[in-house]
PDB file of N, CA and C in Angstrom:
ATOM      1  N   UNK A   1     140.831   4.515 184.936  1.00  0.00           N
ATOM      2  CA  UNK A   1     142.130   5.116 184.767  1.00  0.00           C
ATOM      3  C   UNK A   1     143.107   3.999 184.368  1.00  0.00           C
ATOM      4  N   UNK A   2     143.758   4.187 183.290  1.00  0.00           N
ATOM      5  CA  UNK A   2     144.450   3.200 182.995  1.00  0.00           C
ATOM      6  C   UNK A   2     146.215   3.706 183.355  1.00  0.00           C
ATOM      7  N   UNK A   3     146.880   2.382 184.084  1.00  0.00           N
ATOM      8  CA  UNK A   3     148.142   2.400 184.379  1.00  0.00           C
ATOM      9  C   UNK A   3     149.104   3.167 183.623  1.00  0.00           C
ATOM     10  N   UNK A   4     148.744   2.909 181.827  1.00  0.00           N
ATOM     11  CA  UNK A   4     150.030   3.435 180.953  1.00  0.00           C
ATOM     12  C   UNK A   4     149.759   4.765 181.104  1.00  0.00           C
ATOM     13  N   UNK A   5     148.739   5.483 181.443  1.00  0.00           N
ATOM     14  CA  UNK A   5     148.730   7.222 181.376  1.00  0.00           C
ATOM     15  C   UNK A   5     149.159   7.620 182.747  1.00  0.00           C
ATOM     16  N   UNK A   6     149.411   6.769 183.944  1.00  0.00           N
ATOM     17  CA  UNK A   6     150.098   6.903 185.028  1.00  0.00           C
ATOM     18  C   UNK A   6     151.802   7.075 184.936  1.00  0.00           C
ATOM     19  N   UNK A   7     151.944   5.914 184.608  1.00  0.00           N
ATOM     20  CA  UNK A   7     154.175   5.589 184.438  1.00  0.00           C
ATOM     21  C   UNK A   7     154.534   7.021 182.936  1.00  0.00           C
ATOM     22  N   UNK A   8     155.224   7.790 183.402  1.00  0.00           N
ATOM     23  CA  UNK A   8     156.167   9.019 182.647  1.00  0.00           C
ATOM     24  C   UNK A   8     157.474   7.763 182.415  1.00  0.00           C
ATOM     25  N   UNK A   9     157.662   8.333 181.138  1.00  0.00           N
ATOM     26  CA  UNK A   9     158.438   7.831 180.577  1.00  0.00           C
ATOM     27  C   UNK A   9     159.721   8.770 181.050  1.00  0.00           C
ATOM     28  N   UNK A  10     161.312   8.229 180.973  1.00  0.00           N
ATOM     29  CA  UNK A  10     162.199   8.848 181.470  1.00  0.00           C
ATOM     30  C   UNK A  10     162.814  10.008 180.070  1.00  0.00           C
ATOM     31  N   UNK A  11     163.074  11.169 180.882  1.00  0.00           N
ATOM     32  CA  UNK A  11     162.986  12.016 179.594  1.00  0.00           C
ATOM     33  C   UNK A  11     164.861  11.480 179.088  1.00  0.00           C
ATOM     34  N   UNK A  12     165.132  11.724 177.736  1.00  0.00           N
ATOM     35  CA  UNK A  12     166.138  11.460 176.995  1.00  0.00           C
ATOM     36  C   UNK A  12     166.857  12.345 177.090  1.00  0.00           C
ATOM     37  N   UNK A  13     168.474  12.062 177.664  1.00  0.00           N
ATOM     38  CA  UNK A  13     168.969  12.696 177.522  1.00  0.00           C
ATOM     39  C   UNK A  13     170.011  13.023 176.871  1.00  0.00           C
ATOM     40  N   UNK A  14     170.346  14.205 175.898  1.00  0.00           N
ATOM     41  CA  UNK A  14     171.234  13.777 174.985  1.00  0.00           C
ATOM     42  C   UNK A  14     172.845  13.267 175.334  1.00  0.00           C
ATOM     43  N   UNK A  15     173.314  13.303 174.564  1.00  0.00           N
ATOM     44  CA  UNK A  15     174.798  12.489 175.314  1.00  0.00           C
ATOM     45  C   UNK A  15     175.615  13.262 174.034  1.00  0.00           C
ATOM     46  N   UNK A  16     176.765  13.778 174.731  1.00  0.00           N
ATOM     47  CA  UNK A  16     177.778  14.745 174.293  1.00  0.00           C
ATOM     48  C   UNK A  16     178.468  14.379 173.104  1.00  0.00           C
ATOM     49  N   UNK A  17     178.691  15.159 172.534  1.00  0.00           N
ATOM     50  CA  UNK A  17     179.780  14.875 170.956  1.00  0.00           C
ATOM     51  C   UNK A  17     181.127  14.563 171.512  1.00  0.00           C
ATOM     52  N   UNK A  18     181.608  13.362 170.884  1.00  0.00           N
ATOM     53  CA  UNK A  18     182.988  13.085 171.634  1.00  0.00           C
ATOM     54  C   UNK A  18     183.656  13.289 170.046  1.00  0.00           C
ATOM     55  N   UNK A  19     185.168  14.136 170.669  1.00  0.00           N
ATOM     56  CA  UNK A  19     185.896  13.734 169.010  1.00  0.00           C
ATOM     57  C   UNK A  19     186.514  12.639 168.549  1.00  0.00           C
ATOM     58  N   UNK A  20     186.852  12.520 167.335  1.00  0.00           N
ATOM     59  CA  UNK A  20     186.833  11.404 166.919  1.00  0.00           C
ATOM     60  C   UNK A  20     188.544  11.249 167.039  1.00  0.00           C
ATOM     61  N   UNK A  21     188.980  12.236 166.786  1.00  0.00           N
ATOM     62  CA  UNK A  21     190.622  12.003 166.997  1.00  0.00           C
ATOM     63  C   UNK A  21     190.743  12.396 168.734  1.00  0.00           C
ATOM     64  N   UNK A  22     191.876  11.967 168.900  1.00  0.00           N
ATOM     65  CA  UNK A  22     191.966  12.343 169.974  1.00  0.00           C
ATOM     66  C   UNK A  22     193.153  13.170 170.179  1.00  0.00           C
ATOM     67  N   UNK A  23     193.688  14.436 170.878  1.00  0.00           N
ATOM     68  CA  UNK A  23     194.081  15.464 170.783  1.00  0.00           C
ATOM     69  C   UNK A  23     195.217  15.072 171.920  1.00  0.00           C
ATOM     70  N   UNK A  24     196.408  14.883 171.914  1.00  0.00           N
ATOM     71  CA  UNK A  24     197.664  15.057 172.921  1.00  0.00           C
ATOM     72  C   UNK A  24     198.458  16.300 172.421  1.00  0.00           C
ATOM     73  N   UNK A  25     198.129  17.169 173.421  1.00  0.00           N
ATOM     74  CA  UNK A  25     199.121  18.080 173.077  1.00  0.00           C
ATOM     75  C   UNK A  25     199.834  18.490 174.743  1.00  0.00           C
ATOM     76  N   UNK A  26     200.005  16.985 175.213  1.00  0.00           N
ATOM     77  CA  UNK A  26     200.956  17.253 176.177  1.00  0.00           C
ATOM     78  C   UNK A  26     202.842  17.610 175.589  1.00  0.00           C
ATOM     79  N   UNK A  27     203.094  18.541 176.408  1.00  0.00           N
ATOM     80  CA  UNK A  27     204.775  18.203 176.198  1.00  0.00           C
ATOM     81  C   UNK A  27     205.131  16.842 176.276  1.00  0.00           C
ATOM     82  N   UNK A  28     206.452  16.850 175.458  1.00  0.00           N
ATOM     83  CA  UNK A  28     207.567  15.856 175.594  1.00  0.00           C
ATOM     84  C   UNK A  28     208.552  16.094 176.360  1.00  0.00           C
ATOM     85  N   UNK A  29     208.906  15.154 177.415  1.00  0.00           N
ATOM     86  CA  UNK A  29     210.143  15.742 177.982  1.00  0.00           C
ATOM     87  C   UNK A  29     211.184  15.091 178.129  1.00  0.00           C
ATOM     88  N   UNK A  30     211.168  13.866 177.543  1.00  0.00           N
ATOM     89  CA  UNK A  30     212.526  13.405 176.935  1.00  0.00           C
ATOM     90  C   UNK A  30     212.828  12.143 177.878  1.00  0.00           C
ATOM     91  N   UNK A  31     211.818  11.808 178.559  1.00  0.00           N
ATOM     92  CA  UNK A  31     211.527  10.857 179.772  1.00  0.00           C
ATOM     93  C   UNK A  31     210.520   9.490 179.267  1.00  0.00           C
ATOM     94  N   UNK A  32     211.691   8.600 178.523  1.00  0.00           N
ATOM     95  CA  UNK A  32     211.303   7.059 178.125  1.00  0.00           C
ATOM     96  C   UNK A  32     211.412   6.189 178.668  1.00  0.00           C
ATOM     97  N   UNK A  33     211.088   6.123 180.219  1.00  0.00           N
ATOM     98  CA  UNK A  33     211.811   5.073 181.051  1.00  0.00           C
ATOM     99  C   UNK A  33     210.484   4.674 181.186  1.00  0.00           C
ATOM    100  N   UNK A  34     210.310   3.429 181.766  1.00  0.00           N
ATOM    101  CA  UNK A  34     208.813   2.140 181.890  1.00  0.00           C
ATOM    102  C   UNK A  34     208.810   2.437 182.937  1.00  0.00           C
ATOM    103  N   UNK A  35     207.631   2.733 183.856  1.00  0.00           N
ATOM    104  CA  UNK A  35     206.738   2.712 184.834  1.00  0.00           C
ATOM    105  C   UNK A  35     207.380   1.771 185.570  1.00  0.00           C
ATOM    106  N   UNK A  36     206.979   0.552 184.688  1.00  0.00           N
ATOM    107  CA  UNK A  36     207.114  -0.553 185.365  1.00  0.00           C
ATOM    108  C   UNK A  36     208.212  -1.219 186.501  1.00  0.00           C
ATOM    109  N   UNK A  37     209.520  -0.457 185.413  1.00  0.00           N
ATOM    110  CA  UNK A  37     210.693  -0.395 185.841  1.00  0.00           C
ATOM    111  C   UNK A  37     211.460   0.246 187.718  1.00  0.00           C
ATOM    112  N   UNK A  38     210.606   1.192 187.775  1.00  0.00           N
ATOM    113  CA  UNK A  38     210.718   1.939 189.388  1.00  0.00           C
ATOM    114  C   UNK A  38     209.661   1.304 190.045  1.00  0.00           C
ATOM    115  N   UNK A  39     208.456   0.412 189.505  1.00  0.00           N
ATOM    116  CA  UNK A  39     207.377  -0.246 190.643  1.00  0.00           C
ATOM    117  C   UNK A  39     208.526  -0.969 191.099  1.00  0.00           C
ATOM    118  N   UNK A  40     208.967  -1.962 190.521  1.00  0.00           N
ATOM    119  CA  UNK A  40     209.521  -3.204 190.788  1.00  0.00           C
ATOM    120  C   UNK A  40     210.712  -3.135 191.563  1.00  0.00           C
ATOM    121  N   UNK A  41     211.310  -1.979 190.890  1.00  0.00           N
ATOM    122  CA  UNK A  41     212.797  -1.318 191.961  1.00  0.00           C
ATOM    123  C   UNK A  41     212.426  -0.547 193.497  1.00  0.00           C
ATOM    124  N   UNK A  42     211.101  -0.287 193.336  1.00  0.00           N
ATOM    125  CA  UNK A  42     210.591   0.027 194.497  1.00  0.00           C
ATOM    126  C   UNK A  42     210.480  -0.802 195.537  1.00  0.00           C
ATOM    127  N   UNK A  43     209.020  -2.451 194.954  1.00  0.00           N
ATOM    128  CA  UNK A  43     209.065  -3.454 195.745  1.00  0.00           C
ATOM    129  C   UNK A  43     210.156  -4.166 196.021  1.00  0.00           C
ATOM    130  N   UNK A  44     211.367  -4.291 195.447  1.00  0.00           N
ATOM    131  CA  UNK A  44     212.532  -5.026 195.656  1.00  0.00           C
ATOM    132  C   UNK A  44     213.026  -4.424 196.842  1.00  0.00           C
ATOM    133  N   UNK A  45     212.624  -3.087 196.783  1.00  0.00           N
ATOM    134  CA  UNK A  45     213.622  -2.509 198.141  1.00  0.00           C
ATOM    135  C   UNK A  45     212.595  -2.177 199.590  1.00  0.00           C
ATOM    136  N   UNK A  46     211.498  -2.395 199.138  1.00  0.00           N
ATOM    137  CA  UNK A  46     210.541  -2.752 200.209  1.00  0.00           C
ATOM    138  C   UNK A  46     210.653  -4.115 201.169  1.00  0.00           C
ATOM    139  N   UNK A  47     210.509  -5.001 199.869  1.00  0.00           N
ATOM    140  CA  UNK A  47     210.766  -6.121 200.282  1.00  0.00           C
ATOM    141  C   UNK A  47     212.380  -6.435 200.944  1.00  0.00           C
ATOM    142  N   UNK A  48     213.618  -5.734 200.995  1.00  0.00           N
ATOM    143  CA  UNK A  48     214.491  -5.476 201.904  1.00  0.00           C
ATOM    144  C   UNK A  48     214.859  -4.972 203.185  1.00  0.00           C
ATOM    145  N   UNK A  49     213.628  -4.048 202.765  1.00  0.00           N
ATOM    146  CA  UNK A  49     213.270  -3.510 204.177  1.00  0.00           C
ATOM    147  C   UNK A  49     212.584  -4.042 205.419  1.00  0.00           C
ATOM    148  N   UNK A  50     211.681  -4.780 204.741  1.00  0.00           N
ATOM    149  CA  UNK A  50     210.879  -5.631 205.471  1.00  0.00           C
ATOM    150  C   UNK A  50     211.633  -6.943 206.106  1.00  0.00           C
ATOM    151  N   UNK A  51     212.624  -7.496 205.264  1.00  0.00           N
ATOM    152  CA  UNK A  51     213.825  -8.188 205.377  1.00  0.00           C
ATOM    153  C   UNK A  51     214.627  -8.331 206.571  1.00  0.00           C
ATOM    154  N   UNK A  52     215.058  -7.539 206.869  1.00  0.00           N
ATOM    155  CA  UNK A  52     216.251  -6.708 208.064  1.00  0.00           C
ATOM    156  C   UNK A  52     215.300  -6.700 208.969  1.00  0.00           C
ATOM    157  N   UNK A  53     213.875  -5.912 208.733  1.00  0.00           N
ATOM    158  CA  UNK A  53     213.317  -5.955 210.635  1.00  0.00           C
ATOM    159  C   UNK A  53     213.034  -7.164 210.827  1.00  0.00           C
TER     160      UNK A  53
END
């Protein structure tokens, strides 16, 4: 009995069609402000808080 007629090969599986464009059809809501902008206004006032106790 030989080994290679023992080991199954792993069956293939196909892998999904992705599109090529990519589709936003979220609303706009008129809201251009940076993320970044309220992290930092956040930790500033964390870090005040933490301050005082």
């Amino acid at each position: 009995m030989q080994l290679r007629s023992l080991i199954r090969k792993p069956e293939e599986t196909p892998t999904p069609e992705t599109p090529s464009t990519q589709v936003t059809d979220t609303p706009k809501n008129g809201d251009d402000t940076h993320m970044l902008l309220w992290v930092l206004l956040a930790a500033v006032g964390m870090a005040g808080v933490v301050s005082a106790v």
